[in-house]
Protein backbone atom coordinates (compact mmCIF):
# COMPACT_ATOMS: atom_id res chain seq x y z
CA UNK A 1 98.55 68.73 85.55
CA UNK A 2 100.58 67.60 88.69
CA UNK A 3 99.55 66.82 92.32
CA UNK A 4 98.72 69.95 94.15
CA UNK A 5 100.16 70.56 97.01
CA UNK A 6 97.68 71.60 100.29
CA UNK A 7 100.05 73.69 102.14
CA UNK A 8 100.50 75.81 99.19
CA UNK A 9 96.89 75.76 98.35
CA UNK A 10 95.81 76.98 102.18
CA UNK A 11 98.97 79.76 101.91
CA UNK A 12 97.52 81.10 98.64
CA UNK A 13 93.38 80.79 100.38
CA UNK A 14 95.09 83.30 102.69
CA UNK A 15 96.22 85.66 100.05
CA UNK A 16 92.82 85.43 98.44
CA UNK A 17 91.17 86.46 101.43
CA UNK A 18 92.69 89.91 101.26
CA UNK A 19 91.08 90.48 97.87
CA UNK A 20 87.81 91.43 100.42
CA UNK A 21 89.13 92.59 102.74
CA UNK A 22 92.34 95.41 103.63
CA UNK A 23 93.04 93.79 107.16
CA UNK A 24 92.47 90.21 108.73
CA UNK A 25 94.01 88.94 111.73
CA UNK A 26 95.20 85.28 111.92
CA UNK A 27 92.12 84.04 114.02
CA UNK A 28 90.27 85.23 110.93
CA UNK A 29 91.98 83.70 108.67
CA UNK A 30 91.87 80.57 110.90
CA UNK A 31 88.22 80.94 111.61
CA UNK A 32 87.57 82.13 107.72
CA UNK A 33 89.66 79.31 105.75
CA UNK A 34 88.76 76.17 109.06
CA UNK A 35 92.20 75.78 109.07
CA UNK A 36 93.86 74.31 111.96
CA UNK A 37 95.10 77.08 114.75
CA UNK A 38 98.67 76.10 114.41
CA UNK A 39 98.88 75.69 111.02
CA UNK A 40 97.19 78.77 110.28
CA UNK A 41 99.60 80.78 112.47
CA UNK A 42 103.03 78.76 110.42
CA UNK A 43 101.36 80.13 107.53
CA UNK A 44 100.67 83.33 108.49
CA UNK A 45 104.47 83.49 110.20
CA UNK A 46 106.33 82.54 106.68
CA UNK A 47 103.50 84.64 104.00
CA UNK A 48 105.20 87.70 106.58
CA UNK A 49 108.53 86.38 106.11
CA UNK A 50 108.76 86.31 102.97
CA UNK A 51 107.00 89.90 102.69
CA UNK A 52 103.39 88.21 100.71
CA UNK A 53 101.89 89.48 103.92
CA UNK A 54 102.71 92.84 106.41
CA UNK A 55 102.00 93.56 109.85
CA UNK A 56 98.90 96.37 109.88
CA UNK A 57 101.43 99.79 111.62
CA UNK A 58 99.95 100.63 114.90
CA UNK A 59 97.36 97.47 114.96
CA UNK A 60 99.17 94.82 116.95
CA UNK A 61 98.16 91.26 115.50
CA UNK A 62 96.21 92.42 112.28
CA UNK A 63 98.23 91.89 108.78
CA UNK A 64 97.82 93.67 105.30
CA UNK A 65 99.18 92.49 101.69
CA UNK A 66 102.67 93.00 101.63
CA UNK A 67 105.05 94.66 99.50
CA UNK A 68 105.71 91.18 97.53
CA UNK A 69 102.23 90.73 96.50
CA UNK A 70 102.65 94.22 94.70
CA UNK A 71 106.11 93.29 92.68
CA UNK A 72 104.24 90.14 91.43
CA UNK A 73 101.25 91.80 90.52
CA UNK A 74 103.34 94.60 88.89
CA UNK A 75 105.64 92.18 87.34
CA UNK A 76 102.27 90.55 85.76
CA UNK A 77 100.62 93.90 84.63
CA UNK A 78 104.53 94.48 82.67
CA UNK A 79 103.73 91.27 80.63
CA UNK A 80 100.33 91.91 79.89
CA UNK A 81 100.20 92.68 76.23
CA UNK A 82 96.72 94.02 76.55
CA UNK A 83 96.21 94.34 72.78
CA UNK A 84 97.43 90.53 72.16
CA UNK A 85 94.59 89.47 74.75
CA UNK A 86 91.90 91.88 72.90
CA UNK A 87 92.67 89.84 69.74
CA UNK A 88 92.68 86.51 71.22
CA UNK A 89 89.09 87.31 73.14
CA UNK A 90 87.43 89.71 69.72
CA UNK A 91 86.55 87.27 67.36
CA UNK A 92 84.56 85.08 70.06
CA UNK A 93 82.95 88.39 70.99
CA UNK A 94 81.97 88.99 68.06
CA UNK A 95 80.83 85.75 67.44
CA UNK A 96 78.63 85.85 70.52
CA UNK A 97 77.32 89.42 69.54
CA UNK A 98 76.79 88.30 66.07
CA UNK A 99 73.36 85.88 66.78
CA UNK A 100 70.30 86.46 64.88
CA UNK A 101 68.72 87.91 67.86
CA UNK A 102 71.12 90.82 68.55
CA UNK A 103 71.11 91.15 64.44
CA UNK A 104 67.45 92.19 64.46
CA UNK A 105 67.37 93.74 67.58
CA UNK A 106 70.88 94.96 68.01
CA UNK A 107 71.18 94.14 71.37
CA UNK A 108 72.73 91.18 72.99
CA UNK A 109 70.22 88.88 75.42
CA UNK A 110 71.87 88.31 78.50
């Protein structure tokens, strides 16, 4: 695997932090992620400009996913062969289901 590259890394920590929570402001995220103030606010300035991130309507400084994040995420669920995945994960399921505990018992120990 390559180098990674931070500034990509701390734009993507931003995008994460939305997973929790609908609304963040960039202090937040500053305070949130220990990022620099400035840096935090470029970031925050070019996620918006390229649509990964959306002002929140009527809630001056306060951003929301954006309409990008949905056309990747809907571009990912159009791949996702769901049944091709079921196969790939089954037989290790099985596998894992198939110990002589959950044989006697028939229940899996977690």
């Amino acid at each position: 695997m390559g180098r990674i590259v931070p500034a990509l890394a701390r734009a993507l920590d931003i995008l994460e932090l939305f997973i929790d929570d609908e609304s963040l402001s960039t202090p937040e995220i500053v305070a949130r992620l220990g990022l620099p103030r400035t840096s935090g606010h470029e970031l925050v300035s070019t996620l918006v400009a390229r649509s990964y991130l959306a002002p929140v309507p009527g809630v001056p400084g306060r951003f929301r996913l954006g309409v990008r994040t949905f056309q990747l995420g809907s571009a990912y669920a159009a791949q996702l062969d769901l049944a091709r995945e079921g196969r790939c994960c089954c037989p290790a399921c099985r596998r894992r289901r198939s110990t002589p505990a959950t044989r006697a018992t028939g229940r899996s120990r977690r």
